[in-house]
PDB file of N, CA and C in Angstrom:
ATOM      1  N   UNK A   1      12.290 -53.301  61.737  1.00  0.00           N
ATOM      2  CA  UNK A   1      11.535 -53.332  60.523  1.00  0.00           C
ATOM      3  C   UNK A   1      11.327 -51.912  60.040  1.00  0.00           C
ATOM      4  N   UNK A   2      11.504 -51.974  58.612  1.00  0.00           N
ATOM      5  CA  UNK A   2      11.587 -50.704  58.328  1.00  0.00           C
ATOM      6  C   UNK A   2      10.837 -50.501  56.513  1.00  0.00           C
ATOM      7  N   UNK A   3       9.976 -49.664  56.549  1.00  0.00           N
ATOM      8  CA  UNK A   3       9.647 -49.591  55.178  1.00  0.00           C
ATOM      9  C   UNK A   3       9.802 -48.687  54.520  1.00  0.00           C
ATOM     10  N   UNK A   4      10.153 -48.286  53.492  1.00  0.00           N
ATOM     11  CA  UNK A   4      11.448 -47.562  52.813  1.00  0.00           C
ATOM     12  C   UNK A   4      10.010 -46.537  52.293  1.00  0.00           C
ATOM     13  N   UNK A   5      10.815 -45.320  52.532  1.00  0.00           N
ATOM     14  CA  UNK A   5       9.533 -43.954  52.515  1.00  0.00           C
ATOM     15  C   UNK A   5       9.254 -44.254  50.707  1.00  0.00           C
ATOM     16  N   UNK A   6      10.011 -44.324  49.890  1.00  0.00           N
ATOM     17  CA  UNK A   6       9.439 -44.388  48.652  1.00  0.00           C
ATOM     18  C   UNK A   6       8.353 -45.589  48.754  1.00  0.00           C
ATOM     19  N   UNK A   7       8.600 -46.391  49.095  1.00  0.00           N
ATOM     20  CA  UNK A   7       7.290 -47.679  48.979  1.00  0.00           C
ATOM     21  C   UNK A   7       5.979 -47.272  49.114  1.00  0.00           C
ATOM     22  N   UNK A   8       6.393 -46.477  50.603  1.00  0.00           N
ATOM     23  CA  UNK A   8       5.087 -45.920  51.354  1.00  0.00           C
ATOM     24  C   UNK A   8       4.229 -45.038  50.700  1.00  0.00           C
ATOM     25  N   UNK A   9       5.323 -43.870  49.778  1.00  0.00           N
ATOM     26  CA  UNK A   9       4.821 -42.802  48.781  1.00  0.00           C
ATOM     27  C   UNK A   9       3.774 -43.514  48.405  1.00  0.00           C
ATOM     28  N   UNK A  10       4.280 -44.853  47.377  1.00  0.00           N
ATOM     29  CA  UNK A  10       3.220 -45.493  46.713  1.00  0.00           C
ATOM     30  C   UNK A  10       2.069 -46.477  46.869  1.00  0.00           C
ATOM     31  N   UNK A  11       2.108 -46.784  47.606  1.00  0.00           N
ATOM     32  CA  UNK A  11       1.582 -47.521  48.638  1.00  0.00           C
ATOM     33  C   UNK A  11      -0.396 -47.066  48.750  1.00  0.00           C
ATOM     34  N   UNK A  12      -1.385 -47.548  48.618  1.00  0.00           N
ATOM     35  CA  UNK A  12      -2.866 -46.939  49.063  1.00  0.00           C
ATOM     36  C   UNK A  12      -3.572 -47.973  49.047  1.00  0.00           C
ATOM     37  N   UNK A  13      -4.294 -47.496  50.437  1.00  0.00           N
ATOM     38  CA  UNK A  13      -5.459 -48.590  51.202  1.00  0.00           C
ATOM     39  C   UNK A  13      -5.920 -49.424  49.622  1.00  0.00           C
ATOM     40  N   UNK A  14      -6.140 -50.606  49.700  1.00  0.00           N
ATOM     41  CA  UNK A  14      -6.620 -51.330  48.769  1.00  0.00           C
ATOM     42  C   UNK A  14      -8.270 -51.442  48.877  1.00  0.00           C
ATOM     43  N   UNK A  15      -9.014 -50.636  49.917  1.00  0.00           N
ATOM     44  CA  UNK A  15     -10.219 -50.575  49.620  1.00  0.00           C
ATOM     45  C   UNK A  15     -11.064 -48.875  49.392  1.00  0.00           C
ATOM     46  N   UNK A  16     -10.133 -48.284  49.468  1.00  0.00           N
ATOM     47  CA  UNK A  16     -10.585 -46.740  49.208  1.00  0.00           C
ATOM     48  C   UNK A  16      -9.590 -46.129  48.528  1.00  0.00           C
ATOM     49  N   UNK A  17      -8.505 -46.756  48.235  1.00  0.00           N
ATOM     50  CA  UNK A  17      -7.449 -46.250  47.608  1.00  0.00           C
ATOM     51  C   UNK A  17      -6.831 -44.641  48.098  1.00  0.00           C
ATOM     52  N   UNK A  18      -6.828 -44.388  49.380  1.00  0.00           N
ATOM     53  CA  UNK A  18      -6.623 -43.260  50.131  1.00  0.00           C
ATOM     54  C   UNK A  18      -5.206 -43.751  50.139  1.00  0.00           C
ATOM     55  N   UNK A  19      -4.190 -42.498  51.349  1.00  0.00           N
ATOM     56  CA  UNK A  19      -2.718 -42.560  51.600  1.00  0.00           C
ATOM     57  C   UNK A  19      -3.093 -43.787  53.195  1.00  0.00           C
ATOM     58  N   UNK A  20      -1.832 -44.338  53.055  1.00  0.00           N
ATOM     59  CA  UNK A  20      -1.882 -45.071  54.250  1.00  0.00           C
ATOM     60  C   UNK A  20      -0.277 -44.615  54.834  1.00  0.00           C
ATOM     61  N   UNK A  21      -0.218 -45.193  56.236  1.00  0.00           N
ATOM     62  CA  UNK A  21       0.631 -44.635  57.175  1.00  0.00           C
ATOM     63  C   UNK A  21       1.240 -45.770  57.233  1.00  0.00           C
ATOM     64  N   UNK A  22       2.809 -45.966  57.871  1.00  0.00           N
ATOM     65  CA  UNK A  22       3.310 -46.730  58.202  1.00  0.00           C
ATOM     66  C   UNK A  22       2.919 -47.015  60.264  1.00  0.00           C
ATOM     67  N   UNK A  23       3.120 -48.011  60.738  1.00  0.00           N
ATOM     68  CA  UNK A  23       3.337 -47.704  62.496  1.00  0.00           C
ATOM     69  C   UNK A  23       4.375 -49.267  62.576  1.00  0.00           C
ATOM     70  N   UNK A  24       5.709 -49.184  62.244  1.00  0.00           N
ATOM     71  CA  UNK A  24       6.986 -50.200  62.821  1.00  0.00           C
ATOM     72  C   UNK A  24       6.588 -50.429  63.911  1.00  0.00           C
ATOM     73  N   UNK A  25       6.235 -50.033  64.748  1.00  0.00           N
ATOM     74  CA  UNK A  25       6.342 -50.647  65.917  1.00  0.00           C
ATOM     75  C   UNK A  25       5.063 -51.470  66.085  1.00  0.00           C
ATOM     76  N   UNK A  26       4.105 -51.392  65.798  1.00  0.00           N
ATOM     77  CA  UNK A  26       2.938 -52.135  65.505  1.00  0.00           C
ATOM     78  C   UNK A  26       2.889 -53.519  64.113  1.00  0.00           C
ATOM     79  N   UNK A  27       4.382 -53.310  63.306  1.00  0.00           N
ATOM     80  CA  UNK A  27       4.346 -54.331  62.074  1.00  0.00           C
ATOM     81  C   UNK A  27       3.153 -54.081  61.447  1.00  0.00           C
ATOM     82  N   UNK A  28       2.761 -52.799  61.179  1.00  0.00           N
ATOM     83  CA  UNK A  28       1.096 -52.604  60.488  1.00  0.00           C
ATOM     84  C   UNK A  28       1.046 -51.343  59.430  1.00  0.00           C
ATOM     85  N   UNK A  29       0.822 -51.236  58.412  1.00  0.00           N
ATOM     86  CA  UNK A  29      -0.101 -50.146  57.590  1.00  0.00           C
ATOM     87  C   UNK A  29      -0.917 -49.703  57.898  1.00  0.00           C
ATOM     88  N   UNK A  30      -1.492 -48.720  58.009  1.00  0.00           N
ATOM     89  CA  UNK A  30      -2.565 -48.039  58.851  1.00  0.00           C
ATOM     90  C   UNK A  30      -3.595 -46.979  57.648  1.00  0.00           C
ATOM     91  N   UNK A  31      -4.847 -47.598  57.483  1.00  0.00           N
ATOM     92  CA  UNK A  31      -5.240 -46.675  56.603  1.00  0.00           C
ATOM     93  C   UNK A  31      -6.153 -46.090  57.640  1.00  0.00           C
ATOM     94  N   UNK A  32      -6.480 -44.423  57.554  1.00  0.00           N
ATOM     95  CA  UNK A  32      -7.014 -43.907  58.598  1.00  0.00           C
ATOM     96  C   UNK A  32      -8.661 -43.418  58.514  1.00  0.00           C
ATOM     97  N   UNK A  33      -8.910 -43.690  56.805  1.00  0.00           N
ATOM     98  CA  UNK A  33     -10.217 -43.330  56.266  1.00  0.00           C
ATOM     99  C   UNK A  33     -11.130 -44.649  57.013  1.00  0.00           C
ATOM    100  N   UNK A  34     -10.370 -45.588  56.535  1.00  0.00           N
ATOM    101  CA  UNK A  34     -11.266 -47.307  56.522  1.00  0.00           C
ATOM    102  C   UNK A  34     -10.950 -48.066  57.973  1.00  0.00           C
ATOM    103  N   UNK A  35     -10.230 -47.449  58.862  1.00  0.00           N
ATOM    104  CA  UNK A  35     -10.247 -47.715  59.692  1.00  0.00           C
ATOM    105  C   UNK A  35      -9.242 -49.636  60.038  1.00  0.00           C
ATOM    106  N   UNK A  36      -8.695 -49.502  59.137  1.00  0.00           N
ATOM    107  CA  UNK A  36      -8.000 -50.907  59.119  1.00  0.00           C
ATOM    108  C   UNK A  36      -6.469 -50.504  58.884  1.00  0.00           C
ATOM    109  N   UNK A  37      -6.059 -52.172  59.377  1.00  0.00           N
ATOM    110  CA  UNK A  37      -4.221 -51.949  59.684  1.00  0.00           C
ATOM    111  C   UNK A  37      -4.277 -53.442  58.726  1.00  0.00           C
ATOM    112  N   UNK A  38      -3.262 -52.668  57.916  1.00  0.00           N
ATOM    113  CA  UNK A  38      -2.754 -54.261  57.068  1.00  0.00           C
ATOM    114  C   UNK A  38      -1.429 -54.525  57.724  1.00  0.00           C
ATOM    115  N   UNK A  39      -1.202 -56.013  58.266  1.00  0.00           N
ATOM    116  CA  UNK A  39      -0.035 -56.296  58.550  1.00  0.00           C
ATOM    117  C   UNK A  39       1.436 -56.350  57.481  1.00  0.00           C
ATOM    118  N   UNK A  40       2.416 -56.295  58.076  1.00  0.00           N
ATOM    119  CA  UNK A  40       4.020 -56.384  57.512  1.00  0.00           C
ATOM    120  C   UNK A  40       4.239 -57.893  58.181  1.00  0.00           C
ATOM    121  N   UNK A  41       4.428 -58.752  57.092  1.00  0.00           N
ATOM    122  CA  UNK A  41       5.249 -59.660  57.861  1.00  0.00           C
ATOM    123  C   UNK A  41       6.276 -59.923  56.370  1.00  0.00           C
ATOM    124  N   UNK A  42       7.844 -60.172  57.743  1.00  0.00           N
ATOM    125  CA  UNK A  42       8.937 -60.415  56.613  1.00  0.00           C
ATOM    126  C   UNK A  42       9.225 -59.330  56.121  1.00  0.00           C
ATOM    127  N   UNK A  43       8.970 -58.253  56.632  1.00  0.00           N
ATOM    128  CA  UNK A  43       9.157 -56.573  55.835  1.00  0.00           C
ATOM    129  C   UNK A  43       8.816 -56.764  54.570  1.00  0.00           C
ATOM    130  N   UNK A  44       7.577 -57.468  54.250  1.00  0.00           N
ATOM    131  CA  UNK A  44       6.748 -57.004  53.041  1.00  0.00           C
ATOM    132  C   UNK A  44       4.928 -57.016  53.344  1.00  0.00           C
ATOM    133  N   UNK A  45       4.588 -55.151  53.030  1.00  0.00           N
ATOM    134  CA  UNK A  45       3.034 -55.024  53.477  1.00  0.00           C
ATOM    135  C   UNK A  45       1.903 -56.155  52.975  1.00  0.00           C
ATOM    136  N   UNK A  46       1.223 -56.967  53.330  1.00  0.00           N
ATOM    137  CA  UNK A  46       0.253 -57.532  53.386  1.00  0.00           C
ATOM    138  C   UNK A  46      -1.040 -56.642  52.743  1.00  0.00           C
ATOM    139  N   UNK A  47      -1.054 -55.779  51.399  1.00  0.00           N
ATOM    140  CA  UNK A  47      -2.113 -55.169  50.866  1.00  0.00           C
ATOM    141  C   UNK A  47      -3.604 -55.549  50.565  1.00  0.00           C
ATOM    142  N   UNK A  48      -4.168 -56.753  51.392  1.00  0.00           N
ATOM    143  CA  UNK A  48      -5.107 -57.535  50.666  1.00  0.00           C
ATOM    144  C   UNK A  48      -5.811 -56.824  52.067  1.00  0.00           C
ATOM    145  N   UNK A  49      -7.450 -56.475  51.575  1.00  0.00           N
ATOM    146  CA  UNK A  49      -8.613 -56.450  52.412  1.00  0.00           C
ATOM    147  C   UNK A  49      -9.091 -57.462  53.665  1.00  0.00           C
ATOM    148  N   UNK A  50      -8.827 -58.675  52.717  1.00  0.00           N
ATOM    149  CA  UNK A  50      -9.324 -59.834  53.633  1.00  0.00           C
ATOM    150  C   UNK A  50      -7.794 -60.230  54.898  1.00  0.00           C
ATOM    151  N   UNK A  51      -7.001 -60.018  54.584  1.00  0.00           N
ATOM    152  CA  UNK A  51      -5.569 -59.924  55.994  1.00  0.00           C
ATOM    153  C   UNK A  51      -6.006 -58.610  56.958  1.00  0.00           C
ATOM    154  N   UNK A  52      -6.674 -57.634  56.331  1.00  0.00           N
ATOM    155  CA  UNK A  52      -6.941 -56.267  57.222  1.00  0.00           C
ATOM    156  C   UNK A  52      -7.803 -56.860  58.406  1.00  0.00           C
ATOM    157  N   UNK A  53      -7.107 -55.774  59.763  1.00  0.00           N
ATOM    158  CA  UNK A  53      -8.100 -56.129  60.879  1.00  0.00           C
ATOM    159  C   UNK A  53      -8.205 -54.481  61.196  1.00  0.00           C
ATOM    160  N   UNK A  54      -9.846 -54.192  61.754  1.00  0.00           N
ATOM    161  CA  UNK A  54     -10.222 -53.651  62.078  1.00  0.00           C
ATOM    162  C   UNK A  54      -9.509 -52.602  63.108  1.00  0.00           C
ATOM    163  N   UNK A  55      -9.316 -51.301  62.808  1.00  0.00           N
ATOM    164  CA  UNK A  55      -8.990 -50.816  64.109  1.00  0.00           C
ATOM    165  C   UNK A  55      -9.913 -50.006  65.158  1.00  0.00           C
ATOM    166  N   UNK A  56      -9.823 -50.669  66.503  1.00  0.00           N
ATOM    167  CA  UNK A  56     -10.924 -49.781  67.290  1.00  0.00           C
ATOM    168  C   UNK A  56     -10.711 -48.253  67.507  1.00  0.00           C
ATOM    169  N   UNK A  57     -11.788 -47.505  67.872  1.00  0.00           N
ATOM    170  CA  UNK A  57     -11.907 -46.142  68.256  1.00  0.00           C
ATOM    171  C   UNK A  57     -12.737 -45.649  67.057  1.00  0.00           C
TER     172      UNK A  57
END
């Protein structure tokens, strides 16, 4: 799975509208302000708040 760096360019957390990260190996978006991972399924990001799960630490 792979998400194409232009997507990503455009791509921002849908609740702070910050940059988000890709992690393939996790199938996840990673926003690092809000502390949440939006899933990839089907190699297309899952941008909605309510699909976001929490990340610990």
């Amino acid at each position: 799975m792979s998400i194409r760096p232009e997507l990503l360019e455009i791509l921002a957390c849908p609740q702070c509208k910050g940059p988000v990260r890709c992690e393939p190996e996790n199938a996840r978006i990673v926003c690092d302000v809000c502390k949440l991972a939006y899933p990839i399924r089907d190699d297309i990001p899952v941008m909605l708040v309510d699909e976001a799960q929490t990340l610990s630490n």
